[in-house]
N, C-alpha and C. Protein backbone atom coordinates (compact mmCIF):
# COMPACT_ATOMS: atom_id res chain seq x y z
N UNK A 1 -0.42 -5.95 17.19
CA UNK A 1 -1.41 -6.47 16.27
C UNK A 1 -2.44 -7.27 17.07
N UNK A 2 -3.56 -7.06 16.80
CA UNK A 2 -4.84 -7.72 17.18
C UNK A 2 -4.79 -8.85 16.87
N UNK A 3 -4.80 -10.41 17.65
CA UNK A 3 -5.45 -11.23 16.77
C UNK A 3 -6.72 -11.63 16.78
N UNK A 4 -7.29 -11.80 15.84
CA UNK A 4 -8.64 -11.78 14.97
C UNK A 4 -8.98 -13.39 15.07
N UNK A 5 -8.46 -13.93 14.53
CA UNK A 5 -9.04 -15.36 14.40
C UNK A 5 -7.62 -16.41 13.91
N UNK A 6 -8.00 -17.45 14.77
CA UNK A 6 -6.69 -18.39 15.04
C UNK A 6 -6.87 -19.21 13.76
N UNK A 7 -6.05 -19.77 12.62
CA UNK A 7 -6.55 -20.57 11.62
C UNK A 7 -5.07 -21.41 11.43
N UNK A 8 -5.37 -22.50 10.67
CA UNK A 8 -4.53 -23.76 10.03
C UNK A 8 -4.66 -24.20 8.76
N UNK A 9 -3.29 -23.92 8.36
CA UNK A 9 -2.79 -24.00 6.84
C UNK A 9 -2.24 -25.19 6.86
N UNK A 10 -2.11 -26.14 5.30
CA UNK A 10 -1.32 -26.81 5.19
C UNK A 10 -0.47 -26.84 3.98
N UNK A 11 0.83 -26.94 4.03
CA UNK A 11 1.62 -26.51 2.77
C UNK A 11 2.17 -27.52 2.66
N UNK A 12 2.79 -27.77 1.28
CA UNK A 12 3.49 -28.92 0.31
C UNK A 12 4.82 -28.82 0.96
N UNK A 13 5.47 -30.21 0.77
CA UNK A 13 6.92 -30.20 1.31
C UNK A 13 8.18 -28.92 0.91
N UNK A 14 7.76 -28.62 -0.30
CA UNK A 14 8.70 -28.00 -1.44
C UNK A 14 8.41 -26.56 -0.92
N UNK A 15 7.11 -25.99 -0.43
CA UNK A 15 6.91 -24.73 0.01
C UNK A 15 7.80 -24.54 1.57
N UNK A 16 7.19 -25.86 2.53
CA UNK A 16 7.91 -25.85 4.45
C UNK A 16 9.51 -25.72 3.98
N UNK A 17 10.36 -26.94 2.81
CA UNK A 17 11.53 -26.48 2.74
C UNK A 17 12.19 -25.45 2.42
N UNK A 18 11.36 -24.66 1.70
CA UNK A 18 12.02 -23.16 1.14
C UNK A 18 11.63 -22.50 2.52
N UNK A 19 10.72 -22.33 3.14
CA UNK A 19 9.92 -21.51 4.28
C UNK A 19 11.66 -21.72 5.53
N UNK A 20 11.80 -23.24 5.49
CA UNK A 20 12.23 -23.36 6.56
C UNK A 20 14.25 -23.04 6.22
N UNK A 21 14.40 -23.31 5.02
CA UNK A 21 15.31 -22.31 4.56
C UNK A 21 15.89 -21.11 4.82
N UNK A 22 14.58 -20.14 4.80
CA UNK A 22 14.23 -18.73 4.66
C UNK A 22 14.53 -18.60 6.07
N UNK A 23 13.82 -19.33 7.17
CA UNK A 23 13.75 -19.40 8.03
C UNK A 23 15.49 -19.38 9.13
N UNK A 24 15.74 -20.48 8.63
CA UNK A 24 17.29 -20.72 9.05
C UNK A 24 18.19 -19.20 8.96
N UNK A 25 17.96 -18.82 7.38
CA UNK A 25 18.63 -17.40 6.64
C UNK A 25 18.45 -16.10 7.65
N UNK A 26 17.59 -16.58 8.57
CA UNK A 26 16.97 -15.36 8.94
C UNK A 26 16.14 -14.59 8.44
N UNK A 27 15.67 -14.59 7.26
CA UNK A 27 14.50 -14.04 6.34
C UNK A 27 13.37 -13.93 7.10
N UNK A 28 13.13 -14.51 7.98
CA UNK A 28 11.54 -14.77 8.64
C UNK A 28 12.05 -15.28 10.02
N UNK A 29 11.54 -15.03 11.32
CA UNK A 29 11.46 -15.28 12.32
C UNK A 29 11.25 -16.78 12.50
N UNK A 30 9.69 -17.23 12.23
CA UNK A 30 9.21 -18.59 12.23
C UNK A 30 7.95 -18.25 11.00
N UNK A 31 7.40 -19.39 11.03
CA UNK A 31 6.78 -19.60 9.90
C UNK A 31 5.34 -18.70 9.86
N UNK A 32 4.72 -18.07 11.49
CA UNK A 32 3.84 -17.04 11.53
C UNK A 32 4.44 -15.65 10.33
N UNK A 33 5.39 -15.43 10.97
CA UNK A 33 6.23 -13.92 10.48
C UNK A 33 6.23 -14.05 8.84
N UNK A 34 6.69 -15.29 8.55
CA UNK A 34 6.81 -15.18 7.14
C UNK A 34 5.62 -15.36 5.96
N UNK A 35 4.50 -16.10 6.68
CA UNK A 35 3.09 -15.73 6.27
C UNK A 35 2.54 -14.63 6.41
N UNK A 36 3.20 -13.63 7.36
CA UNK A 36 2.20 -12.51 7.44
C UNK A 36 3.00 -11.45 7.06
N UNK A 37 4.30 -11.70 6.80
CA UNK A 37 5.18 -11.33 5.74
C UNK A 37 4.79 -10.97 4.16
N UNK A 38 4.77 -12.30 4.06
CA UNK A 38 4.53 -12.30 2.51
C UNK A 38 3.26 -12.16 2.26
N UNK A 39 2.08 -12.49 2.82
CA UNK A 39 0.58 -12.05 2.88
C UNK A 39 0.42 -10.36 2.72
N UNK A 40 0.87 -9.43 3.43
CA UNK A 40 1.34 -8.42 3.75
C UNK A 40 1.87 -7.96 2.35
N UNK A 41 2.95 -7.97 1.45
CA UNK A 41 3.61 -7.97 0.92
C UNK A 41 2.66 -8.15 -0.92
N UNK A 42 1.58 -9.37 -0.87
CA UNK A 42 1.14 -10.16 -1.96
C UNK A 42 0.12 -8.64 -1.83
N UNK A 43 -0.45 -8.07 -0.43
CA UNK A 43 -2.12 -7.59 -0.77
C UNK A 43 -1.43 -5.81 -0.80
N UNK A 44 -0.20 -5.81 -0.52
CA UNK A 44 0.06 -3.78 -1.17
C UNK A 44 0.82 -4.17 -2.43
N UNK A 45 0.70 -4.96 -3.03
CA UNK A 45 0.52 -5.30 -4.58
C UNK A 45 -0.20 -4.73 -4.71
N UNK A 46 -1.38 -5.56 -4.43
CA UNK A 46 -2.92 -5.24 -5.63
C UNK A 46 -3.63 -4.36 -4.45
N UNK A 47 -3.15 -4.00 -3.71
CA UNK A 47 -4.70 -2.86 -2.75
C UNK A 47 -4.99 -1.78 -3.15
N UNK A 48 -4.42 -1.02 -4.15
CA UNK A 48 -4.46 0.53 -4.92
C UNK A 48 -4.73 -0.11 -6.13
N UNK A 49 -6.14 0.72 -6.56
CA UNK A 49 -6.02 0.88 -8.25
C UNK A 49 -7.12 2.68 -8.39
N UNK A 50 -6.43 3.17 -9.53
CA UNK A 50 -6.76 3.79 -10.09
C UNK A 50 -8.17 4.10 -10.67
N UNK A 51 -9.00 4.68 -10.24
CA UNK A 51 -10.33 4.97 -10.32
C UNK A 51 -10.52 5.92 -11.33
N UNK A 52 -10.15 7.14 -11.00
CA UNK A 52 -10.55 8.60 -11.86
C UNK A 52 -9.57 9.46 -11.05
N UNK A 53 -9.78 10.28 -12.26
CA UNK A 53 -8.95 11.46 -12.42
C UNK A 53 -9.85 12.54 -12.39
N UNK A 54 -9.59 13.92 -11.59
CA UNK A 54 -10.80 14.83 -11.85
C UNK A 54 -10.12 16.79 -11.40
N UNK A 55 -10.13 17.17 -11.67
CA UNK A 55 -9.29 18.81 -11.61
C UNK A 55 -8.98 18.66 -10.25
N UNK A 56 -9.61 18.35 -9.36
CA UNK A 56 -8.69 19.42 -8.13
C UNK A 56 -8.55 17.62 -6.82
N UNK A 57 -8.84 16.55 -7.72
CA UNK A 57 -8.77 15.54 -6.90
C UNK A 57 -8.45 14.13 -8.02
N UNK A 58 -7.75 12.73 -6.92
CA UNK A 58 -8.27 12.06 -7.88
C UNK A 58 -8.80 10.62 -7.02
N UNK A 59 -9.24 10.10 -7.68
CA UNK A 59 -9.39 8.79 -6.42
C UNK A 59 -9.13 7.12 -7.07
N UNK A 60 -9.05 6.44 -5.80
CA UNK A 60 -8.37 5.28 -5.77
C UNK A 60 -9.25 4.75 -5.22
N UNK A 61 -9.07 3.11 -5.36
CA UNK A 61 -9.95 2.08 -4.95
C UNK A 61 -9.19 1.06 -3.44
N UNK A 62 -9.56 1.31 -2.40
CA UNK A 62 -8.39 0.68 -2.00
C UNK A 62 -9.38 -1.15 -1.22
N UNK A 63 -8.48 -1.80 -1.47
CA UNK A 63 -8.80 -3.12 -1.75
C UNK A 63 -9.47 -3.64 -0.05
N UNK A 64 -8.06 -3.72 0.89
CA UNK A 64 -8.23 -3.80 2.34
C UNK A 64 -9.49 -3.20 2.93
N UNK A 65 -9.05 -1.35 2.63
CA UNK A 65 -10.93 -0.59 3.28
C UNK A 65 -12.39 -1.04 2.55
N UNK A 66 -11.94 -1.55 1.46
CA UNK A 66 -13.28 -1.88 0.61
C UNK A 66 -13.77 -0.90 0.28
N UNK A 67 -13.33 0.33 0.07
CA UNK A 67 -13.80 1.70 -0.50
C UNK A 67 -12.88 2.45 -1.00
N UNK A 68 -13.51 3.45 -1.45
CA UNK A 68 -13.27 4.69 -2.62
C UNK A 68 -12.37 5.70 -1.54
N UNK A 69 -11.08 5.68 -2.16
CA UNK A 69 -10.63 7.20 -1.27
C UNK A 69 -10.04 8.44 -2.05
N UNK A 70 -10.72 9.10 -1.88
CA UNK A 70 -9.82 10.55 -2.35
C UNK A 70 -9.13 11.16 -2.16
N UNK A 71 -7.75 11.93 -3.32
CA UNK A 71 -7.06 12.22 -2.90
C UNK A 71 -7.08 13.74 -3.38
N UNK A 72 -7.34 14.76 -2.73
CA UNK A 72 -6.67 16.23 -3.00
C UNK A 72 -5.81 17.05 -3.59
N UNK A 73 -5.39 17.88 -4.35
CA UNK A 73 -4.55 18.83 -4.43
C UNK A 73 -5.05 19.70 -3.79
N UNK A 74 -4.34 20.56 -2.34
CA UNK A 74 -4.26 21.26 -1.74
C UNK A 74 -3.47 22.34 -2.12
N UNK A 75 -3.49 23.37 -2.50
CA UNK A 75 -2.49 24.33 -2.72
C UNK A 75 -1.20 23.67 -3.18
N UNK A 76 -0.79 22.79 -4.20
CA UNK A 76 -0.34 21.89 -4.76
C UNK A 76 0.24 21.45 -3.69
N UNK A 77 -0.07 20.47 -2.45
CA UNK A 77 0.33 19.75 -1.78
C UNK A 77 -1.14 18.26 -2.14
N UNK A 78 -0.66 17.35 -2.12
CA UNK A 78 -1.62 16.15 -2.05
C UNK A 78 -2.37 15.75 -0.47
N UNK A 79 -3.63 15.32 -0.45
CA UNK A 79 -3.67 15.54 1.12
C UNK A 79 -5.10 14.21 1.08
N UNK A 80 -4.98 13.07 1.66
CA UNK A 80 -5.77 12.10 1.85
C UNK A 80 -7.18 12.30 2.49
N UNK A 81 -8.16 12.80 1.61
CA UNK A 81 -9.35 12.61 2.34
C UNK A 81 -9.96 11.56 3.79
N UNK A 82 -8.98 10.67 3.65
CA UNK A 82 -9.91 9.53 4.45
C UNK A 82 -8.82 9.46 5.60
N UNK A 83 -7.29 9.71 5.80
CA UNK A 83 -6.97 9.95 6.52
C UNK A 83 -6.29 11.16 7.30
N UNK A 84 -6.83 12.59 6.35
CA UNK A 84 -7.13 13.75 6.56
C UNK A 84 -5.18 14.32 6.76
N UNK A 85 -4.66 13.46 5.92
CA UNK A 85 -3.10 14.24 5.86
C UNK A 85 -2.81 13.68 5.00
N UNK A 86 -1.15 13.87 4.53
CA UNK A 86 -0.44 14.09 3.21
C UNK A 86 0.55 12.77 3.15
N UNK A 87 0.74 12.37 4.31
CA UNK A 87 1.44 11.42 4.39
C UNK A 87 1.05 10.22 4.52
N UNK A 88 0.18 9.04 3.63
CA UNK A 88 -0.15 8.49 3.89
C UNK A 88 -0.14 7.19 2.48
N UNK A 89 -0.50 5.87 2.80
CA UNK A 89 0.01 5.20 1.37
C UNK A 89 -1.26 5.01 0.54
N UNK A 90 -2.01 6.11 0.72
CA UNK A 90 -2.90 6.78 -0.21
C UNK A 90 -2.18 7.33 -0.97
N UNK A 91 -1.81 8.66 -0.22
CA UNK A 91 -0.90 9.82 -1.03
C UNK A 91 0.24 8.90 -1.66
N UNK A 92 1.05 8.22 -1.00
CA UNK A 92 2.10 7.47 -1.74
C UNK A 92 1.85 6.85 -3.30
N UNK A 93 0.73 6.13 -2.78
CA UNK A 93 0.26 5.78 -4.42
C UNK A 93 -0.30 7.00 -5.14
N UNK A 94 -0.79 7.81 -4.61
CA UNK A 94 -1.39 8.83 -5.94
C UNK A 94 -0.10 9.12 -6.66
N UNK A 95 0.92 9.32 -6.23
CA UNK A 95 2.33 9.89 -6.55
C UNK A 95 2.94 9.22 -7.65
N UNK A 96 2.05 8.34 -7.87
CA UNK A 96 3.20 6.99 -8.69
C UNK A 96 1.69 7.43 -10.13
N UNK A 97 0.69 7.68 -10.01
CA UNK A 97 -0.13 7.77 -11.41
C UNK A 97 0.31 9.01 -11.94
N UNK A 98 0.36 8.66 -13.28
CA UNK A 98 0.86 9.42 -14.26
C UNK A 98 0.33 10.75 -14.13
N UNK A 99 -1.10 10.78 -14.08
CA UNK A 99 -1.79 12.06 -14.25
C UNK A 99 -1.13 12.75 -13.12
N UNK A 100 -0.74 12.65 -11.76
CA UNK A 100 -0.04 13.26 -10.58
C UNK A 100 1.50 13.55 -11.13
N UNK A 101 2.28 12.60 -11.59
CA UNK A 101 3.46 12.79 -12.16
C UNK A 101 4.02 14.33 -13.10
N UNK A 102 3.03 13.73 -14.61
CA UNK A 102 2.77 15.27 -14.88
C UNK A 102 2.38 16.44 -14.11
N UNK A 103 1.59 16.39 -13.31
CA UNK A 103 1.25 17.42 -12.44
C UNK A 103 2.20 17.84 -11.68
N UNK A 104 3.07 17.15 -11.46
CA UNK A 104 4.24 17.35 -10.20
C UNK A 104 5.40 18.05 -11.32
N UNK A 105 5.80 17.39 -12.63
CA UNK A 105 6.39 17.92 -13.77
C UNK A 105 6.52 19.38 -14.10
N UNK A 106 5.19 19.53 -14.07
CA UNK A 106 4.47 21.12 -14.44
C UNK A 106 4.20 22.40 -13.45
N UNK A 107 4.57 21.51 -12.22
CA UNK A 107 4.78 22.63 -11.06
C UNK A 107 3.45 22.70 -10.24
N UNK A 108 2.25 21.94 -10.41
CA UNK A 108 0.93 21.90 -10.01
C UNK A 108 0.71 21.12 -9.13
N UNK A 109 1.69 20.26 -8.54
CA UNK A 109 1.57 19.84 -7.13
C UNK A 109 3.23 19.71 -7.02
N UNK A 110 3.61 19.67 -5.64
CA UNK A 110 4.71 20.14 -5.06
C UNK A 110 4.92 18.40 -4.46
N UNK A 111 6.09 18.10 -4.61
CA UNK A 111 6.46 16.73 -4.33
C UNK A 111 7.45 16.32 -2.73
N UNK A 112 6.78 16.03 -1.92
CA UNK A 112 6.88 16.25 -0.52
C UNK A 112 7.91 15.07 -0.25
N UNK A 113 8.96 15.18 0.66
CA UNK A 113 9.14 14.04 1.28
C UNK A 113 8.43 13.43 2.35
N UNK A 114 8.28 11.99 2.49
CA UNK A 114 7.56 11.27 2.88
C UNK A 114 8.13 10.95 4.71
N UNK A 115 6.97 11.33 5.32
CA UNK A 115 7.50 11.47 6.98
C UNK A 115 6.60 9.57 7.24
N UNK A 116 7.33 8.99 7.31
CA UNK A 116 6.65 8.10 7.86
C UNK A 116 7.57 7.50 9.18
């Protein structure tokens, strides 16, 4: 990992004791790991949302790129415009919207295991 820019947080007693808890548990290395842990963790929450739906594609909003990505049906395989393959947590999330679900139901896209 690149680092980008060095910064300083300050947290409440009640947050360092659970942190340093977690910490002890082994949950987290030190208190870097477990910020970039759970940071990590808070933003593939919300980084996919659902845009449109459209016959032979559908697309997503993804939060991190700050843009629109599309996703394919390929000869009912799903296939990520933006990172030009099938395996990707583009495709992962298209898999989880309903409109793909049915589609996968009905035999109109083929439901791949995931090579990651």
């Amino acid at each position: 990992m690149k680092l980008t820019k060095r910064i300083t947080i300050t947290l409440d007693e009640e947050t360092l004791k659970w942190l340093d808890r977690k910490i002890e548990n082994k949950t987290f290395h030190n208190y870097q790991h477990a910020i970039e842990k759970l940071l990590t963790e808070k933003i593939e929450e919300t980084r996919f949302r659902h845009f449109n739906c459209y016959e032979d594609h559908v697309t997503i909003f993804d939060e991190v790129l700050n843009r629109l990505v599309n996703i394919y049906n390929k000869d009912g395989i799903l296939s990520c415009d933006y990172h030009q393959r099938e395996n990707c947590d583009h495709v992962r999330f298209a898999y989880t919207l309903k409109e793909i679900q049915k589609a996968v139901e009905e035999g109109k896209i083929k439901r791949l295991p995931f090579r990651f």
